[in-house]
Structures are given as structure tokens and as C-alpha cells.
PDB file of N, CA and C in Angstrom:
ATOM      1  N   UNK A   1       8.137  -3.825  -1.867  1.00  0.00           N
ATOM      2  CA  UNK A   1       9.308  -4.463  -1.333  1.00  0.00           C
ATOM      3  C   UNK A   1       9.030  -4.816   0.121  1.00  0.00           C
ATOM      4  N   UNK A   2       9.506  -5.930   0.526  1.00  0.00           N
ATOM      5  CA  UNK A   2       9.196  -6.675   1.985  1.00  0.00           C
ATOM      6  C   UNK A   2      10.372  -6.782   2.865  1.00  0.00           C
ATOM      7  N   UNK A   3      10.581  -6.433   3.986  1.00  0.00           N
ATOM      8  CA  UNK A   3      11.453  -7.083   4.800  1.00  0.00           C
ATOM      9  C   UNK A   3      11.118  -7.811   5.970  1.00  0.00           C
ATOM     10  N   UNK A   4      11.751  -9.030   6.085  1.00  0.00           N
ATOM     11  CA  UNK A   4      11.190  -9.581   6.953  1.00  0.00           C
ATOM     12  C   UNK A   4      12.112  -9.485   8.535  1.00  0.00           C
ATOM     13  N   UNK A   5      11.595  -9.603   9.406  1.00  0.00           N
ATOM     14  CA  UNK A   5      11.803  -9.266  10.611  1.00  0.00           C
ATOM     15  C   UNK A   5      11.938 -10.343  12.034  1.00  0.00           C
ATOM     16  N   UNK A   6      12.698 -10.647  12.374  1.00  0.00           N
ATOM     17  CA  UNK A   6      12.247 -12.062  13.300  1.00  0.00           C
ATOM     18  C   UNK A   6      12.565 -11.105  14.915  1.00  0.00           C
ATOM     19  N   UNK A   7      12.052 -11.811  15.925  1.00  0.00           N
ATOM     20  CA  UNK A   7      11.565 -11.479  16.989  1.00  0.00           C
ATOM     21  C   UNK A   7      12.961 -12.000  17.879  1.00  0.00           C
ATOM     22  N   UNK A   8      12.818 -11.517  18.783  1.00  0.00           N
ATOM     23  CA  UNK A   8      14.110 -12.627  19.823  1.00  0.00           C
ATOM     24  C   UNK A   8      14.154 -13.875  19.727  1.00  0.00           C
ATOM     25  N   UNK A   9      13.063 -14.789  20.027  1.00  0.00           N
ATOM     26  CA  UNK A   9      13.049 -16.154  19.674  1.00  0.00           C
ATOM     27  C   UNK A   9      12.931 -16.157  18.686  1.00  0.00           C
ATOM     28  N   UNK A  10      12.947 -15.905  17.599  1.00  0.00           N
ATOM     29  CA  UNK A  10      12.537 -16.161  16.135  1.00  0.00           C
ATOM     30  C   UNK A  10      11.930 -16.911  15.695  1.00  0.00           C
ATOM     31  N   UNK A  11      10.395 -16.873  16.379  1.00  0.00           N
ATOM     32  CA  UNK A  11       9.449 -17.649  16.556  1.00  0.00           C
ATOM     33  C   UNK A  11       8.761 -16.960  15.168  1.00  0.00           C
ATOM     34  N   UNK A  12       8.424 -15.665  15.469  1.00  0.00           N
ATOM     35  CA  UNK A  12       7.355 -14.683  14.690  1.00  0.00           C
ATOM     36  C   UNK A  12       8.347 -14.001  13.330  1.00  0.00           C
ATOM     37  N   UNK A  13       7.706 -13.831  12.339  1.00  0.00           N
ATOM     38  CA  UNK A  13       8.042 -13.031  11.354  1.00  0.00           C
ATOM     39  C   UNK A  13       7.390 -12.150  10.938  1.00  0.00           C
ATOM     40  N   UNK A  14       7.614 -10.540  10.824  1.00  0.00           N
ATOM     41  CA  UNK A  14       6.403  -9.467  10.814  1.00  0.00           C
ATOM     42  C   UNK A  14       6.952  -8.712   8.880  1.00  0.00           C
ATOM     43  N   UNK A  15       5.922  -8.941   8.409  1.00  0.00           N
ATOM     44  CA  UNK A  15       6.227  -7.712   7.033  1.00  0.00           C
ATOM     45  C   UNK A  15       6.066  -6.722   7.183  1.00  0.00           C
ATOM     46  N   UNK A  16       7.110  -5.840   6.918  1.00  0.00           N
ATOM     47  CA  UNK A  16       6.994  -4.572   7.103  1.00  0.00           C
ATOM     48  C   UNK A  16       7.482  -3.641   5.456  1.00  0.00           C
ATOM     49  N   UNK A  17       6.468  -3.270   5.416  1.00  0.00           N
ATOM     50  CA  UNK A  17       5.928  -2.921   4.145  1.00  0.00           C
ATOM     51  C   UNK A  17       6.814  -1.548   3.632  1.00  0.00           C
ATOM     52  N   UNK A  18       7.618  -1.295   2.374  1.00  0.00           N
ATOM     53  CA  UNK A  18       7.855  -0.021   2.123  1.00  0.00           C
ATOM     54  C   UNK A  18       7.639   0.722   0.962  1.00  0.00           C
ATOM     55  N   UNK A  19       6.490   1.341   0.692  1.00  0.00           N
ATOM     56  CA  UNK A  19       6.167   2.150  -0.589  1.00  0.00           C
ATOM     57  C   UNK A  19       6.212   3.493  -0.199  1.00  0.00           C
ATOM     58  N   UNK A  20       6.431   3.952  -1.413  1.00  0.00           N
ATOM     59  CA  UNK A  20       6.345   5.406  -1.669  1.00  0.00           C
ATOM     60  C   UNK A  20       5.205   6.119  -1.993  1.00  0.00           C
ATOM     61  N   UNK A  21       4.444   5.732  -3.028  1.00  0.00           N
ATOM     62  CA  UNK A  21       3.039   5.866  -3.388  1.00  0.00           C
ATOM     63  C   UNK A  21       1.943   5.184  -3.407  1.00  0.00           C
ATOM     64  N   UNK A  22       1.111   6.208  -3.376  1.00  0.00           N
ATOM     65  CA  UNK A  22      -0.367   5.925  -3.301  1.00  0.00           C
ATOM     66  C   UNK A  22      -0.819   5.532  -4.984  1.00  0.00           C
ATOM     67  N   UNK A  23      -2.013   4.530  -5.363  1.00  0.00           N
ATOM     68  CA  UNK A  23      -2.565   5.097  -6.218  1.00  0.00           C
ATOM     69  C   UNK A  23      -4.486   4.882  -6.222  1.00  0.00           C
ATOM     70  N   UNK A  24      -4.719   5.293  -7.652  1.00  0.00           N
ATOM     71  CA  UNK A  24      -5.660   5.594  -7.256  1.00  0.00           C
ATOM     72  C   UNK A  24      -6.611   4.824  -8.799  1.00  0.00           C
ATOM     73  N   UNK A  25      -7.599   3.712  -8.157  1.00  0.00           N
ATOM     74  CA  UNK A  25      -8.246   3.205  -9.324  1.00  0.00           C
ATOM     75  C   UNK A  25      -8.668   3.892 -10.424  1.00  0.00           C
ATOM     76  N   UNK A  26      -8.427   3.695 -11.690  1.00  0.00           N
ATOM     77  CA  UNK A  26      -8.812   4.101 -12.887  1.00  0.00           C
ATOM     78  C   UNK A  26     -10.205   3.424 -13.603  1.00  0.00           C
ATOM     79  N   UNK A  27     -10.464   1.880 -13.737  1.00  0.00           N
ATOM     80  CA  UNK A  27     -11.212   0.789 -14.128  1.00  0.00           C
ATOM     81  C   UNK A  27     -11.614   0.101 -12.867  1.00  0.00           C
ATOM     82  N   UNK A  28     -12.732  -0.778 -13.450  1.00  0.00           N
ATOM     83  CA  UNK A  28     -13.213  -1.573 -12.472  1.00  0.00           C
ATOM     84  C   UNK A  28     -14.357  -1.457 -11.599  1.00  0.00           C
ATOM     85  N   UNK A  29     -14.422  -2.834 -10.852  1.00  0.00           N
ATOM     86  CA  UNK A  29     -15.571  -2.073  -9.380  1.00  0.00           C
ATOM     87  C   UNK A  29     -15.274  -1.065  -8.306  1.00  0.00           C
ATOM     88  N   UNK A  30     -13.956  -0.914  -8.557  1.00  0.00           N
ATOM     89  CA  UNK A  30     -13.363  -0.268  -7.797  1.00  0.00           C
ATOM     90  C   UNK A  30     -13.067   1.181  -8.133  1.00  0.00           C
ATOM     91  N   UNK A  31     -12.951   1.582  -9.057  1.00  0.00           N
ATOM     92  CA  UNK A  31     -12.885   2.852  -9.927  1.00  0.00           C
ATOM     93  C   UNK A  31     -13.404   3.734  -9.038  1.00  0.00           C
ATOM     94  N   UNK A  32     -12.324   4.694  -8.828  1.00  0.00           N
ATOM     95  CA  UNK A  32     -12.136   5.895  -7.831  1.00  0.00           C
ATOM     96  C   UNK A  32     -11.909   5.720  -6.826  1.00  0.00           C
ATOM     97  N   UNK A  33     -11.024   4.220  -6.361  1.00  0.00           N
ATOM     98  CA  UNK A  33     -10.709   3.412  -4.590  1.00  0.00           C
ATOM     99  C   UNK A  33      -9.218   4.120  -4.549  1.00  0.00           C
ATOM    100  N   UNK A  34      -8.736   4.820  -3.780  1.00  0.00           N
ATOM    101  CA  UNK A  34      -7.411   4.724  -3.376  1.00  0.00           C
ATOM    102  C   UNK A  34      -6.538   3.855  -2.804  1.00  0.00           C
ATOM    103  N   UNK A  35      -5.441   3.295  -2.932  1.00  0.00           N
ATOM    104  CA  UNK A  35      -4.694   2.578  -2.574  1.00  0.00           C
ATOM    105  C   UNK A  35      -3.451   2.732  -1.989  1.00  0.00           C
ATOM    106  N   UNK A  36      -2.771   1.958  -1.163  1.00  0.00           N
ATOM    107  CA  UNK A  36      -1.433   1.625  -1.337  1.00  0.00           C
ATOM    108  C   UNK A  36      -0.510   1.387  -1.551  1.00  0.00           C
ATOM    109  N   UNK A  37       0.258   1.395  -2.690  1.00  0.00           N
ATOM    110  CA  UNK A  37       0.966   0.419  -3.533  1.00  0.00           C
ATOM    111  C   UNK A  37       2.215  -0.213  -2.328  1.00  0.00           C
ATOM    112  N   UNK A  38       1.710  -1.350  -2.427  1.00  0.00           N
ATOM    113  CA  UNK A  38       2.781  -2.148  -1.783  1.00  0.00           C
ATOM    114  C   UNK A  38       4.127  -3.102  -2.203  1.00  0.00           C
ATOM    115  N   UNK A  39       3.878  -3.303  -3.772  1.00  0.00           N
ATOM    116  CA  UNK A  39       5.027  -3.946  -4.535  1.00  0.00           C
ATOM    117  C   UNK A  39       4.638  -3.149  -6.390  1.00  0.00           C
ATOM    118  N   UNK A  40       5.827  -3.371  -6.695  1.00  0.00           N
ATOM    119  CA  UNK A  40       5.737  -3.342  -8.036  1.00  0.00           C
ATOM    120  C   UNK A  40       6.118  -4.538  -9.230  1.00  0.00           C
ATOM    121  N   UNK A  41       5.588  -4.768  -9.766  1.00  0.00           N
ATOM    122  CA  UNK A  41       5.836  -6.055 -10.503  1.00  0.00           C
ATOM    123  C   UNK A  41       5.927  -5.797 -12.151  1.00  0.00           C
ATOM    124  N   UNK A  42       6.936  -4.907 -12.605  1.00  0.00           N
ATOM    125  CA  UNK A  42       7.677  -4.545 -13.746  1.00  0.00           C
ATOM    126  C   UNK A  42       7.709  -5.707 -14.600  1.00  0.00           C
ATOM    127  N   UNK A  43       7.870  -6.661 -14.439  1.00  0.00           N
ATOM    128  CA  UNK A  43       7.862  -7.638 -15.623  1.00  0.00           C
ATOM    129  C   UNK A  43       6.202  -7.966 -16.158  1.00  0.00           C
ATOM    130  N   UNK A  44       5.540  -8.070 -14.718  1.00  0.00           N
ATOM    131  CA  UNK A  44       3.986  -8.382 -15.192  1.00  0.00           C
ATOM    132  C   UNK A  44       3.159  -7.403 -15.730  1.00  0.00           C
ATOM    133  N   UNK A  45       3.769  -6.106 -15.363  1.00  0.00           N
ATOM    134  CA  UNK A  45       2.757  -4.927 -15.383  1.00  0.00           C
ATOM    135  C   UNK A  45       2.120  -4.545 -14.214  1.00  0.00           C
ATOM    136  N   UNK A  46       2.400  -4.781 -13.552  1.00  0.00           N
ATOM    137  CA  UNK A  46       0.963  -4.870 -12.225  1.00  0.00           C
ATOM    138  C   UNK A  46       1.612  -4.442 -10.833  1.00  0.00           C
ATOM    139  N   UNK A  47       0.701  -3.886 -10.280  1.00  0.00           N
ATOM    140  CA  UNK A  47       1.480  -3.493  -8.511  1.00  0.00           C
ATOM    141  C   UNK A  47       0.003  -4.088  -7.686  1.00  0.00           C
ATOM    142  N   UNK A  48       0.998  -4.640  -6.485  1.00  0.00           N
ATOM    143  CA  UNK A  48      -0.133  -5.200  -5.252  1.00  0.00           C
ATOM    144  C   UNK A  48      -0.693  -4.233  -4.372  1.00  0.00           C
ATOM    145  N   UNK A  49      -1.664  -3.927  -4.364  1.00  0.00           N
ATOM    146  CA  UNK A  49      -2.775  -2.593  -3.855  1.00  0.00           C
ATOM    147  C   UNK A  49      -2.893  -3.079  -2.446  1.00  0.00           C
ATOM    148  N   UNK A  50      -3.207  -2.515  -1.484  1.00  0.00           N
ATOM    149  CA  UNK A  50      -3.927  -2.807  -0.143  1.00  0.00           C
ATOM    150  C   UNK A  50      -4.744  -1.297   0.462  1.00  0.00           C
ATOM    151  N   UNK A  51      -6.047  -1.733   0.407  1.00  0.00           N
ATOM    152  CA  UNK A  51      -6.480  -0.457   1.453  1.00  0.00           C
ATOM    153  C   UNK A  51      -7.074  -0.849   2.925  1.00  0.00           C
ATOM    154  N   UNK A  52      -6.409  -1.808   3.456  1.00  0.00           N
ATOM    155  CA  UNK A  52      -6.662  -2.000   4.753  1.00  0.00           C
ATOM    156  C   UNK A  52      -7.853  -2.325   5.720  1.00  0.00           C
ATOM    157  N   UNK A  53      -9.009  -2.561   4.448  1.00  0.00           N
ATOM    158  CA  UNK A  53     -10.119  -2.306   5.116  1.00  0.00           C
ATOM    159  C   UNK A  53     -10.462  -4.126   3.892  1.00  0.00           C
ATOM    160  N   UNK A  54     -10.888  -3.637   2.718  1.00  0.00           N
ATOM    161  CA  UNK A  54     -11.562  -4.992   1.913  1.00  0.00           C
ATOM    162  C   UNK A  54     -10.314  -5.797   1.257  1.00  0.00           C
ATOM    163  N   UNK A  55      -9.129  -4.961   0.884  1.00  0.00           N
ATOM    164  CA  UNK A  55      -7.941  -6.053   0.721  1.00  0.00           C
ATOM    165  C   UNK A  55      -6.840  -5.377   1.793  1.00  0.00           C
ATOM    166  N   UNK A  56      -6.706  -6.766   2.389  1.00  0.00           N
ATOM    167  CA  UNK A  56      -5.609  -6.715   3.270  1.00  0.00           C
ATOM    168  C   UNK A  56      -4.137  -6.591   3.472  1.00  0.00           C
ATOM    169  N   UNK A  57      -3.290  -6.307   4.090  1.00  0.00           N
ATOM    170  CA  UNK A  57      -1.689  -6.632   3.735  1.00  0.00           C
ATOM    171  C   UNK A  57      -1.684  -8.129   3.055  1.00  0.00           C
ATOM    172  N   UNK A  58      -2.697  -9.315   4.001  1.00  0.00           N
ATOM    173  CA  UNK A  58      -1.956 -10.638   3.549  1.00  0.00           C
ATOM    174  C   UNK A  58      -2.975 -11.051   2.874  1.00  0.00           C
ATOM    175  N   UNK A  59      -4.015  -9.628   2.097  1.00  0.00           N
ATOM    176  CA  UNK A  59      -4.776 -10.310   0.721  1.00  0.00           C
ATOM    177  C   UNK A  59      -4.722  -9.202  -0.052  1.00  0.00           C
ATOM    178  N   UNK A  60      -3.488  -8.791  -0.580  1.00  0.00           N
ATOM    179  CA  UNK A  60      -3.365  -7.693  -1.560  1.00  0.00           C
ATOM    180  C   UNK A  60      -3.966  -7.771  -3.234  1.00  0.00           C
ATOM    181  N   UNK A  61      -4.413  -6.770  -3.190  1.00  0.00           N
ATOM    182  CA  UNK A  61      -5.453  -6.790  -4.873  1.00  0.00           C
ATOM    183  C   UNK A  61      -4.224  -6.313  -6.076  1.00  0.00           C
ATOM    184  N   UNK A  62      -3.859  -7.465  -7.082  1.00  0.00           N
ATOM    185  CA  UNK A  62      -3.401  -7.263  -7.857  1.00  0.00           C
ATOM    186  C   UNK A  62      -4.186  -6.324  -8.872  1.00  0.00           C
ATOM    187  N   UNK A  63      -3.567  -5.490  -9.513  1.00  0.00           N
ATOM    188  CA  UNK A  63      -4.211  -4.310 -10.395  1.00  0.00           C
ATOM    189  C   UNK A  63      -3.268  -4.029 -11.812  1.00  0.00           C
ATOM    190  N   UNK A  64      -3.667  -4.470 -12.870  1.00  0.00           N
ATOM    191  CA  UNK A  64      -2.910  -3.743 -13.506  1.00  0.00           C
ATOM    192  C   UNK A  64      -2.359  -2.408 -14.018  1.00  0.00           C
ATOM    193  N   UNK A  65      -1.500  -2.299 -14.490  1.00  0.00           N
ATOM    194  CA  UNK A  65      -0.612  -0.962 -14.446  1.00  0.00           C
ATOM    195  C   UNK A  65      -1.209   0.129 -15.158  1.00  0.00           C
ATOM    196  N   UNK A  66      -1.640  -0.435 -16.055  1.00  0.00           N
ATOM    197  CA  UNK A  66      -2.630   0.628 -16.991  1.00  0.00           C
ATOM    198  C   UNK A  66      -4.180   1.033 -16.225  1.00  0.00           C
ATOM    199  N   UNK A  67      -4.418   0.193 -15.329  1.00  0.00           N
ATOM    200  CA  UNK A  67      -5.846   0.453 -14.650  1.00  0.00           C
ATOM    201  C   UNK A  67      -5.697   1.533 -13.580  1.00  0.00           C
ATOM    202  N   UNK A  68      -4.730   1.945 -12.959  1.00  0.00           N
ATOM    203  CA  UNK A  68      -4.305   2.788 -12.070  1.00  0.00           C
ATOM    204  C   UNK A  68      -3.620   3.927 -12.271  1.00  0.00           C
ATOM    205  N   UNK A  69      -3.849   5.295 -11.275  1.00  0.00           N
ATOM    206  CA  UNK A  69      -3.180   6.111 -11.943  1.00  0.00           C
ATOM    207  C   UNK A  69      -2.173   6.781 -10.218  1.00  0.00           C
ATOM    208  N   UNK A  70      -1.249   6.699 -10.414  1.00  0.00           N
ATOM    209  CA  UNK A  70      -0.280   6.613  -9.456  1.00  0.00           C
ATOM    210  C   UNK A  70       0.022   8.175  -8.484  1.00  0.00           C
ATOM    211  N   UNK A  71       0.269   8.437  -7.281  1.00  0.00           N
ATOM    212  CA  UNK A  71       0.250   9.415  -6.790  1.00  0.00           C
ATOM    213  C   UNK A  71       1.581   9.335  -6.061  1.00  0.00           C
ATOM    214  N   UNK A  72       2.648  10.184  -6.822  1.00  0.00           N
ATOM    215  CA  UNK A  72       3.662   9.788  -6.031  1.00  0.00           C
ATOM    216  C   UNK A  72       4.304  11.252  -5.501  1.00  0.00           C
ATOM    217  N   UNK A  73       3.640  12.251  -5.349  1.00  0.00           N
ATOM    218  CA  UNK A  73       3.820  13.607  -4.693  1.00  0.00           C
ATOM    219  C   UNK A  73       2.874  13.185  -3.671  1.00  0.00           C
ATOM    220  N   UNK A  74       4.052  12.746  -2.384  1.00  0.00           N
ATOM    221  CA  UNK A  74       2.883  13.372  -1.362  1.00  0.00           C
ATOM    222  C   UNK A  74       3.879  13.823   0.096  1.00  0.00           C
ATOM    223  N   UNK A  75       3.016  14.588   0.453  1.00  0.00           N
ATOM    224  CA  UNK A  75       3.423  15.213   1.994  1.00  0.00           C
ATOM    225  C   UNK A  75       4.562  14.105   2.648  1.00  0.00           C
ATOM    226  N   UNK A  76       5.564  15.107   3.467  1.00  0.00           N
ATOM    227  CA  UNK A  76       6.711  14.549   3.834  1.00  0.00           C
ATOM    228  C   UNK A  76       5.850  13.395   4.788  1.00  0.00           C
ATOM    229  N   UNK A  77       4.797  13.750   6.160  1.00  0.00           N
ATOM    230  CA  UNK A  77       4.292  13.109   6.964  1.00  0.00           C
ATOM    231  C   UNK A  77       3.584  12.009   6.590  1.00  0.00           C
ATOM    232  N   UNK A  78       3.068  12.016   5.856  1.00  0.00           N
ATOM    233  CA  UNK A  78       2.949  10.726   4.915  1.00  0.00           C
ATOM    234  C   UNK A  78       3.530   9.816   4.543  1.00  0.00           C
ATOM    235  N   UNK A  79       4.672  10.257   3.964  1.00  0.00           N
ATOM    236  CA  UNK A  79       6.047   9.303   3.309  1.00  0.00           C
ATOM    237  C   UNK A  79       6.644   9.098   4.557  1.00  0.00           C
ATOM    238  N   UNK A  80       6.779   9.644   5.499  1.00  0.00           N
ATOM    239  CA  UNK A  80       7.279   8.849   6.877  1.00  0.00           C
ATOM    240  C   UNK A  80       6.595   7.800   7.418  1.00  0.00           C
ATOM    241  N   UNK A  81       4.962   7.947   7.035  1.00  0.00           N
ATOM    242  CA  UNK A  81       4.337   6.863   8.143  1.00  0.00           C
ATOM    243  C   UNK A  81       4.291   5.728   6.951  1.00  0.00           C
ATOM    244  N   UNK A  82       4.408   5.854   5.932  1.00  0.00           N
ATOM    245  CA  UNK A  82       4.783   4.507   4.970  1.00  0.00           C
ATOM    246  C   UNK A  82       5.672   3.726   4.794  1.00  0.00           C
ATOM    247  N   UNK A  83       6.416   4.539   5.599  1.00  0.00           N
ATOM    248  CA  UNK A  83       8.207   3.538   5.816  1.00  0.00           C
ATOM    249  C   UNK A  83       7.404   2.660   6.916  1.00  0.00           C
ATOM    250  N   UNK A  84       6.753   2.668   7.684  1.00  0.00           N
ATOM    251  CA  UNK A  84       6.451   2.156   8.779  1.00  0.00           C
ATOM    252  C   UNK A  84       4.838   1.198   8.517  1.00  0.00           C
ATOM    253  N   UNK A  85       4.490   1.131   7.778  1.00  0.00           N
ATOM    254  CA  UNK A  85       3.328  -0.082   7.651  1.00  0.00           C
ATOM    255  C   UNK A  85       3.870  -1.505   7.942  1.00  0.00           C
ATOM    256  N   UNK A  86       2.799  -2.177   8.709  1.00  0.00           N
ATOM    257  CA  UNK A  86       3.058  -3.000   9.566  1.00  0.00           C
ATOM    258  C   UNK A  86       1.579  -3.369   9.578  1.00  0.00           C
ATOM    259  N   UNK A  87       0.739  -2.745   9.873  1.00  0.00           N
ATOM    260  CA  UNK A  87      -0.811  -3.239  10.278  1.00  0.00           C
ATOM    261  C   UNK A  87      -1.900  -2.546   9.379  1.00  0.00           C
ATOM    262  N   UNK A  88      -2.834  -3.671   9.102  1.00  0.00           N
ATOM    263  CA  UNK A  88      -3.900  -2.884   8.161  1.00  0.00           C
ATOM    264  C   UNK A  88      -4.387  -1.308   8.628  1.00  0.00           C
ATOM    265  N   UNK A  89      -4.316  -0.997   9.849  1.00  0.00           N
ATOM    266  CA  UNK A  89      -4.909   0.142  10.733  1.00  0.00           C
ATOM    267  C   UNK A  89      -3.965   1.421  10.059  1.00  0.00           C
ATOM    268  N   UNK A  90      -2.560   1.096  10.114  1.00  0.00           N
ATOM    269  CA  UNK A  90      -1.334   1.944   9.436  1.00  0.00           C
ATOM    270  C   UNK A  90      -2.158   2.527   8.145  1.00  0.00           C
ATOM    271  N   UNK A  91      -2.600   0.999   6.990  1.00  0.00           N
ATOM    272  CA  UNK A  91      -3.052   1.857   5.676  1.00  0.00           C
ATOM    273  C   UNK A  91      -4.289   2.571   5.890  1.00  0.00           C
ATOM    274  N   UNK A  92      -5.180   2.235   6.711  1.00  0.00           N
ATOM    275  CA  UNK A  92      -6.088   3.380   6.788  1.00  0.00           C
ATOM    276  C   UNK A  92      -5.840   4.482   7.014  1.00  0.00           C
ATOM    277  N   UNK A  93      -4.989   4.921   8.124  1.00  0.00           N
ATOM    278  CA  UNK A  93      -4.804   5.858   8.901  1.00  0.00           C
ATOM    279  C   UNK A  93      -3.890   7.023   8.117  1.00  0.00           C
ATOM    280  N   UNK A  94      -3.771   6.376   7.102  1.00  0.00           N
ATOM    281  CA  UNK A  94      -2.561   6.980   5.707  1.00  0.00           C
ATOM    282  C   UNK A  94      -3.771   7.173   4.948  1.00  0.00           C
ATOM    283  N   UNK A  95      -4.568   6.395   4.427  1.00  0.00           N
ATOM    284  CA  UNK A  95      -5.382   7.047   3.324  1.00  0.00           C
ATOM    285  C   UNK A  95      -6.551   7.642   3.720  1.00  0.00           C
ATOM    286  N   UNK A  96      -6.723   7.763   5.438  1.00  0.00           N
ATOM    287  CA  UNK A  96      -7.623   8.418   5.502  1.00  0.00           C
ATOM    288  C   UNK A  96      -6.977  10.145   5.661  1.00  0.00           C
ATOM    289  N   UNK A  97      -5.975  10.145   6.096  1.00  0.00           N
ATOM    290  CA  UNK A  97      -5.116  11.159   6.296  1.00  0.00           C
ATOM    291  C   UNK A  97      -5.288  12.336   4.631  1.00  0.00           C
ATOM    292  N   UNK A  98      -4.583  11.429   3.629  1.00  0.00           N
ATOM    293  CA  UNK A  98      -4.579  11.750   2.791  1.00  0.00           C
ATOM    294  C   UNK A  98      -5.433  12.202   1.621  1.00  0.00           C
ATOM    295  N   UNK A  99      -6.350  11.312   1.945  1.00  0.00           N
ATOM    296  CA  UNK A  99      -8.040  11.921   1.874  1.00  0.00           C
ATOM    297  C   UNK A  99      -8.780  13.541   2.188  1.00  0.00           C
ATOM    298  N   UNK A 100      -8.120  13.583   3.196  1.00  0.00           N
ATOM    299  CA  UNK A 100      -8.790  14.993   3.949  1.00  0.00           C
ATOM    300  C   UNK A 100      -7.807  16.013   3.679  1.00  0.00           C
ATOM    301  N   UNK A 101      -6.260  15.305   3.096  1.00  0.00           N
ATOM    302  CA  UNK A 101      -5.588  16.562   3.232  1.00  0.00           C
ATOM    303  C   UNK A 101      -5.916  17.089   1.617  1.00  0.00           C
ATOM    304  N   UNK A 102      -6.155  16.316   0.588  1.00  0.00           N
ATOM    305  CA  UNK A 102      -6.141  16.301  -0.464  1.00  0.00           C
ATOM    306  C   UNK A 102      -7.615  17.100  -1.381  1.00  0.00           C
TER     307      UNK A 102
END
């Protein structure tokens, strides 16, 4: 889910990103990549992935639903700094977090 944000002049528009969970590749080249989940797409099957580093906020990796396996227990400090993604640096700094705590 996206909200968009305009600036004083309402020149700029910033996405500011809000998920709850992480997941974590099942299939693929990617198989065993952790992710972001940044949208969910219930009719298609599929959620838009970002790990901040090879897909970006504004080049998110579509994945299907069955290829992923979803992590949605996680630490309160975590789920706070995900209300707040804004910059690819944010999803690293979350999955590298979560990485080490895990």
C-alpha cells in the first residue's frame, strides 16, 4: 500500500511505503533472497518484493505467491521502522537488521 505525500510547493511526491512483512524466496535465482513485501496483489497472486540493493522501491520484483514463503512475526523495532520506508537504504537497514537478529 502507497501513500503519496506532496511537499509545500507540491512540486515533489515521495512514496512512502507500508508493509508488515518480510518474505523470503522459495524458487528461482533468487531462492533463499529475503525481501520486503511492499504490496499485495490478491487478485493476481503475487506481492511486489524490494531488497534495496538489486530491486529497488521504483523497480520492485514481482514474485508469485506460491514462490515465497512469508514472515510475518517480527520484532516490534522492526515493524516500526517499516511504517517508515521511504529510501532503498531503509530496506537494507531492515533486512540487514533482521538478518542478524534472526
Amino acid at each position: 500500500m502507497t501513500q503519496v505525500y506532496n511537499d509545500r510547493e507540491g512540486t515533489k511526491s515521495m512514496n512512502v511505503w507500508t508493509s508488515k512483512m518480510l518474505a523470503r524466496s522459495l524458487a528461482g535465482h533468487d531462492k533463499g533472497s529475503l525481501y520486503v513485501v511492499l504490496e499485495e496483489n490478491p487478485d493476481a497472486g503475487s506481492y511486489l518484493l524490494s531488497d534495496g540493493k538489486h530491486r529497488t522501491l521504483n523497480h520492485p520484483k514481482r514474485k508469485n505467491a506460491k514462490h515465497v514463503q512469508l514472515i510475518t512475526h517480527l520484532p516490534d523495532s522492526t515493524l516500526a521502522r517499516m511504517q517508515e520506508i521511504t529510501l532503498d537504504a531503509h530496506v537494507r537497514k531492515i533486512l540487514k537488521e533482521y538478518s542478524a537478529s534472526a
